[in-house]
N, C-alpha and C. Protein backbone atom coordinates (compact mmCIF):
# COMPACT_ATOMS: atom_id res chain seq x y z
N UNK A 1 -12.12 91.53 39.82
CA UNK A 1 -11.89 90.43 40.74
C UNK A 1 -12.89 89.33 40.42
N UNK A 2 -12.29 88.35 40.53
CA UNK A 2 -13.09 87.00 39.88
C UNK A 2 -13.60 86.31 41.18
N UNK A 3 -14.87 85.68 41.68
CA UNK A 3 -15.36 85.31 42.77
C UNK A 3 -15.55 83.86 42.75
N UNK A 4 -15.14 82.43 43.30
CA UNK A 4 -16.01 81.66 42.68
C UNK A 4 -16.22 80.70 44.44
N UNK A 5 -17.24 79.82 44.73
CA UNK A 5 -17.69 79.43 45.68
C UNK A 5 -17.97 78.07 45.40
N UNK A 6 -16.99 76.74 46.19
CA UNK A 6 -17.04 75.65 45.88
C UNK A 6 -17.07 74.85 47.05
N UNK A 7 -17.58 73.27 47.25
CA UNK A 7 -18.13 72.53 48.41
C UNK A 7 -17.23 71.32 47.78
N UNK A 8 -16.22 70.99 48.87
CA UNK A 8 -15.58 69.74 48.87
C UNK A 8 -15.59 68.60 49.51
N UNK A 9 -15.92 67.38 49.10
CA UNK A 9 -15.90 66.56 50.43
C UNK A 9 -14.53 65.38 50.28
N UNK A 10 -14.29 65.58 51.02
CA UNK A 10 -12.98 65.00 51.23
C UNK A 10 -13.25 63.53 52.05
N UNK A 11 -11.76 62.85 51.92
CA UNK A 11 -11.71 61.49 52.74
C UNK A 11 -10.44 61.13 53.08
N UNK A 12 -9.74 60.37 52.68
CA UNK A 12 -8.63 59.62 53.48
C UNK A 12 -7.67 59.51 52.30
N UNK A 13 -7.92 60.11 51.16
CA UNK A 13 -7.07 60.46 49.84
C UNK A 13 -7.05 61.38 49.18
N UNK A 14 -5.70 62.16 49.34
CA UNK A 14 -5.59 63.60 49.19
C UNK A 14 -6.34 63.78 47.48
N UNK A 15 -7.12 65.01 47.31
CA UNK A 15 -7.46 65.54 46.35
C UNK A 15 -7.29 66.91 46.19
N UNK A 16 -7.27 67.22 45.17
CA UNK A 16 -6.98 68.77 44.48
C UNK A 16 -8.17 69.31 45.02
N UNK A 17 -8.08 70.75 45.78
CA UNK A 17 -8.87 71.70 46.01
C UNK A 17 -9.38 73.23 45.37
N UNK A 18 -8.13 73.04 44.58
CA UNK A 18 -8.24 74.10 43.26
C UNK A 18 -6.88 74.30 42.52
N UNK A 19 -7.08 75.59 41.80
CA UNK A 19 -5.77 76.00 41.47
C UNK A 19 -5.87 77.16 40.77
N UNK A 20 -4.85 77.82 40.94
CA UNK A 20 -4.69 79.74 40.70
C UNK A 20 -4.52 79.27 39.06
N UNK A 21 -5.10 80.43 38.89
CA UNK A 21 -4.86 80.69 37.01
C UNK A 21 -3.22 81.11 37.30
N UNK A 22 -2.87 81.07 35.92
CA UNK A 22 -1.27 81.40 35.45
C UNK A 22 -1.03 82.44 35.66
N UNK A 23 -1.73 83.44 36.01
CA UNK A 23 -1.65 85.02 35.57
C UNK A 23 -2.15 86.10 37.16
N UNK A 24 -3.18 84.98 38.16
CA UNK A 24 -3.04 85.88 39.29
C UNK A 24 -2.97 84.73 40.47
N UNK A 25 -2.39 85.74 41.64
CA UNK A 25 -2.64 84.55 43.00
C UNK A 25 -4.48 84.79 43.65
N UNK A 26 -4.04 83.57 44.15
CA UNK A 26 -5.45 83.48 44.36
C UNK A 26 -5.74 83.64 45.95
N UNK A 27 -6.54 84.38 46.83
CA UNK A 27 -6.95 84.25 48.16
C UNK A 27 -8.01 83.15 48.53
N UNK A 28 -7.81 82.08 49.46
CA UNK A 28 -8.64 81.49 49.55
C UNK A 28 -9.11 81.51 50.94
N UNK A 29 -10.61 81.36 51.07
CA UNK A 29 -10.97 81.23 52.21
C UNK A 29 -11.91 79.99 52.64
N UNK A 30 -11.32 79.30 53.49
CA UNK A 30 -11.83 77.80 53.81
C UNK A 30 -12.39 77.41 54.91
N UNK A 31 -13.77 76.63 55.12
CA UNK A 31 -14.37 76.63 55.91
C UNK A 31 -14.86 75.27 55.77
N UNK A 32 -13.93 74.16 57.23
CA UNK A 32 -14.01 73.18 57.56
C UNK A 32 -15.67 72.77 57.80
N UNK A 33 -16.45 72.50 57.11
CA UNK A 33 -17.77 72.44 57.61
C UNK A 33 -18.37 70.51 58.06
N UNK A 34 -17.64 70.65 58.63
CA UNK A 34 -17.74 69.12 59.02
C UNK A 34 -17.21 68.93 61.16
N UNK A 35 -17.23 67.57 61.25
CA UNK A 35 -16.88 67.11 62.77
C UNK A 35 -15.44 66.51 62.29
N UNK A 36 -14.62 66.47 61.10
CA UNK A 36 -13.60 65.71 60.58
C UNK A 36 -12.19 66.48 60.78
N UNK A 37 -11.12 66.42 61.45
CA UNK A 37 -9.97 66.83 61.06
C UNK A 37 -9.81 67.26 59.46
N UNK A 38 -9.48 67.87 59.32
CA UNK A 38 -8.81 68.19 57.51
C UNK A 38 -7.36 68.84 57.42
N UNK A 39 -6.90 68.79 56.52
CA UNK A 39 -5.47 68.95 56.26
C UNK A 39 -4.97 69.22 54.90
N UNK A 40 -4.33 70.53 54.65
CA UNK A 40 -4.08 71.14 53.13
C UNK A 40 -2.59 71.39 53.02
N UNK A 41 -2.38 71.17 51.94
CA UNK A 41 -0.71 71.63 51.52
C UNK A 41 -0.29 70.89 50.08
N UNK A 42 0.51 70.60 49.97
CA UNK A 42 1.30 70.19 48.30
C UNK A 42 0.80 68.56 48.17
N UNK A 43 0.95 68.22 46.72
CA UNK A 43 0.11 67.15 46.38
C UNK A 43 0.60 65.94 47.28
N UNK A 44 1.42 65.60 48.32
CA UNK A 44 1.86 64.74 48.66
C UNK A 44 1.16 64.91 49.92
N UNK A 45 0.40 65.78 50.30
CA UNK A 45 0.01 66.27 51.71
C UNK A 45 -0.96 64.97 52.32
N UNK A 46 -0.74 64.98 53.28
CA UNK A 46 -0.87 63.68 54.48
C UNK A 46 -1.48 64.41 56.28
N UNK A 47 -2.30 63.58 56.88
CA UNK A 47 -2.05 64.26 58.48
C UNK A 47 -0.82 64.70 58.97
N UNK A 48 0.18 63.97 58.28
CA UNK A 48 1.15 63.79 59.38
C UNK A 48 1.95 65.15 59.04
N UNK A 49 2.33 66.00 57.58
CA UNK A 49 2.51 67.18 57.20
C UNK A 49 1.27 68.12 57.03
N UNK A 50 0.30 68.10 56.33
CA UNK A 50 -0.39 69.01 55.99
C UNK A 50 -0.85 70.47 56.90
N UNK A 51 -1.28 71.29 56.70
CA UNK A 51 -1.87 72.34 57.42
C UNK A 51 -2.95 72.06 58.15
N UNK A 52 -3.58 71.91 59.31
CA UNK A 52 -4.38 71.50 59.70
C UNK A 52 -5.57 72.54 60.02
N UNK A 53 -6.38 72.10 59.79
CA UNK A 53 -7.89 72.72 59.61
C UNK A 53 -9.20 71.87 61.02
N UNK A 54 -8.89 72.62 61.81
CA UNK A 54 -10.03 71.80 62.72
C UNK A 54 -11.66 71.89 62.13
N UNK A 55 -12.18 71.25 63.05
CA UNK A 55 -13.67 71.03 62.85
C UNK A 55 -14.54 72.18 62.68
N UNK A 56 -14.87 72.81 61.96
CA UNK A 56 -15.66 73.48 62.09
C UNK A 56 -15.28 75.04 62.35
N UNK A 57 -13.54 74.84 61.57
CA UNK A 57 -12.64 76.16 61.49
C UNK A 57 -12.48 76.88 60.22
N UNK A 58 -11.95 78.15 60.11
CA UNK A 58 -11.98 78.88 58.71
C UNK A 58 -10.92 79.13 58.98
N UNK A 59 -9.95 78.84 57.80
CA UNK A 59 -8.47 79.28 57.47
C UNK A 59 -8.49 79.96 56.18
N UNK A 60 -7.61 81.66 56.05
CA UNK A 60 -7.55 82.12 54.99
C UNK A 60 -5.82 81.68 54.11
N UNK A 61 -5.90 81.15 53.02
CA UNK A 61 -4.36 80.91 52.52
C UNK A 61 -4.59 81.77 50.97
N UNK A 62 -3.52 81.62 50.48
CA UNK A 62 -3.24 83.03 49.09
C UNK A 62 -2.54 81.73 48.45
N UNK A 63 -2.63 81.06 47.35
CA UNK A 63 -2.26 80.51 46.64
C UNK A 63 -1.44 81.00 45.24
N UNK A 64 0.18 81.07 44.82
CA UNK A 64 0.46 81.95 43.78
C UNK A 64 -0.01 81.21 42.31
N UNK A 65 0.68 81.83 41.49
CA UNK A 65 0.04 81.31 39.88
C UNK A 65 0.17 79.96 39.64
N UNK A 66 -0.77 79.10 39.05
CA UNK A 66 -0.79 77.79 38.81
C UNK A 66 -0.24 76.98 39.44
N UNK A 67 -0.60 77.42 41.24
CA UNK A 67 0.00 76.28 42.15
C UNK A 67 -1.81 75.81 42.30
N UNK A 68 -1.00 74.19 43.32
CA UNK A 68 -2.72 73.43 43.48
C UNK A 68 -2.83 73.02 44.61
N UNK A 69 -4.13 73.28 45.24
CA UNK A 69 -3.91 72.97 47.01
C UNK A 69 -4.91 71.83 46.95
N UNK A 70 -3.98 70.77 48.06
CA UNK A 70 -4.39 69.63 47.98
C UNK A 70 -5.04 69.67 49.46
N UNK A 71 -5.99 68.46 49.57
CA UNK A 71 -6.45 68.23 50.85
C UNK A 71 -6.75 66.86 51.34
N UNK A 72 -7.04 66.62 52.55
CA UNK A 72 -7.11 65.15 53.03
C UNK A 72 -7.78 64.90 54.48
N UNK A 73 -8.82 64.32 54.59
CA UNK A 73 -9.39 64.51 56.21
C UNK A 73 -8.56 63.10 56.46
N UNK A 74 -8.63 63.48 58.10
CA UNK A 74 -8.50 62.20 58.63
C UNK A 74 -9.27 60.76 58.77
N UNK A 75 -10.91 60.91 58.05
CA UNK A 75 -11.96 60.12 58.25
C UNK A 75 -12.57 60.38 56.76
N UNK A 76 -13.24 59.70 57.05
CA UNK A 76 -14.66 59.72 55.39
C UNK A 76 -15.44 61.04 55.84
N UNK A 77 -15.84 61.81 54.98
CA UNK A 77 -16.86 62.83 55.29
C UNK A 77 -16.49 64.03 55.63
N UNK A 78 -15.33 64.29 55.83
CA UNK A 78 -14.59 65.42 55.71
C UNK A 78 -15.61 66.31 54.48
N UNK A 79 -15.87 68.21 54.86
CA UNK A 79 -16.24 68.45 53.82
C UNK A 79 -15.76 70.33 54.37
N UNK A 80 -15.48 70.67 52.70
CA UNK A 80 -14.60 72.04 53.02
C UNK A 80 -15.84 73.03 51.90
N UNK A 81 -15.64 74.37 52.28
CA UNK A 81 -16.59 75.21 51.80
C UNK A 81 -15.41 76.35 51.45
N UNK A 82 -14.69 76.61 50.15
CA UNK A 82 -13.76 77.18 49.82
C UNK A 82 -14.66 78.66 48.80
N UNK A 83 -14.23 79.22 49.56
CA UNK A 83 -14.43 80.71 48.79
C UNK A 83 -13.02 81.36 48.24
N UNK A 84 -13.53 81.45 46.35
CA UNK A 84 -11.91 81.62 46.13
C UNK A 84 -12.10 83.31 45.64
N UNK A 85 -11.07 84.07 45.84
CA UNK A 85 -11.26 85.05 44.96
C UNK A 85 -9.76 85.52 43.80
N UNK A 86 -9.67 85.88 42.83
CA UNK A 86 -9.52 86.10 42.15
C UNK A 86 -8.31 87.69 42.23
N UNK A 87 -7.04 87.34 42.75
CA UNK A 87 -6.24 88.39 43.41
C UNK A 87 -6.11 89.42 42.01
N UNK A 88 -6.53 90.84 41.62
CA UNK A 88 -6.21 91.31 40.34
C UNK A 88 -4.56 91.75 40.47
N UNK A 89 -3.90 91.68 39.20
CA UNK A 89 -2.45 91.67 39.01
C UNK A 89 -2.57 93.44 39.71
C-alpha cells in the first residue's frame, strides 16, 4: 500500500487535487483545515455542484484508476489536508 500526505490551498478556481494511478483506486481522506466552504467533484466542479466539505470537516472519497478530483472554496484561503492511500489491486 502506497501512503502519500499532501496540503492544498485552494480559492475561487477549481484545481486538481490528485489523481489515482492507472492500475489502483485510490482512498482518500480529506480534511477541510480552514474557516472556508470547499467543494470537490469532476473538473468542471463549482459551489453550485460540487461535494461540499464544511469548515473544518473530514470527508473520506475512493477515487477509481486515472480519475482526478477537482476542488474549489468558496473564498481565497480555502486549504485541504488530503491523505491518499494507495488501494492494492
Amino acid at each position: 500500500m502506497t501512503f502519500e500526505v499532501r496540503q492544498i490551498a485552494l480559492g475561487t478556481v477549481s484545481a486538481a487535487l490528485g489523481t489515482a494511478s492507472a492500475k489502483n483506486t485510490h482512498a482518500l481522506f480529506i480534511y477541510n483545515d480552514s474557516n472556508k466552504s470547499i467543494y470537490v467533484g469532476a473538473s468542471d466542479v463549482t459551489i453550485a455542484n460540487g461535494f461540499h466539505i464544511p469548515p473544518t470537516s473530514f470527508r473520506e472519497l475512493k477515487i477509481a484508476n486515472g480519475d482526478v478530483l477537482w476542488g474549489v472554496s468558496n473564498d481565497v484561503d480555502g486549504e485541504l489536508h488530503i491523505y491518499d492511500f494507495q488501494v492494492d489491486p
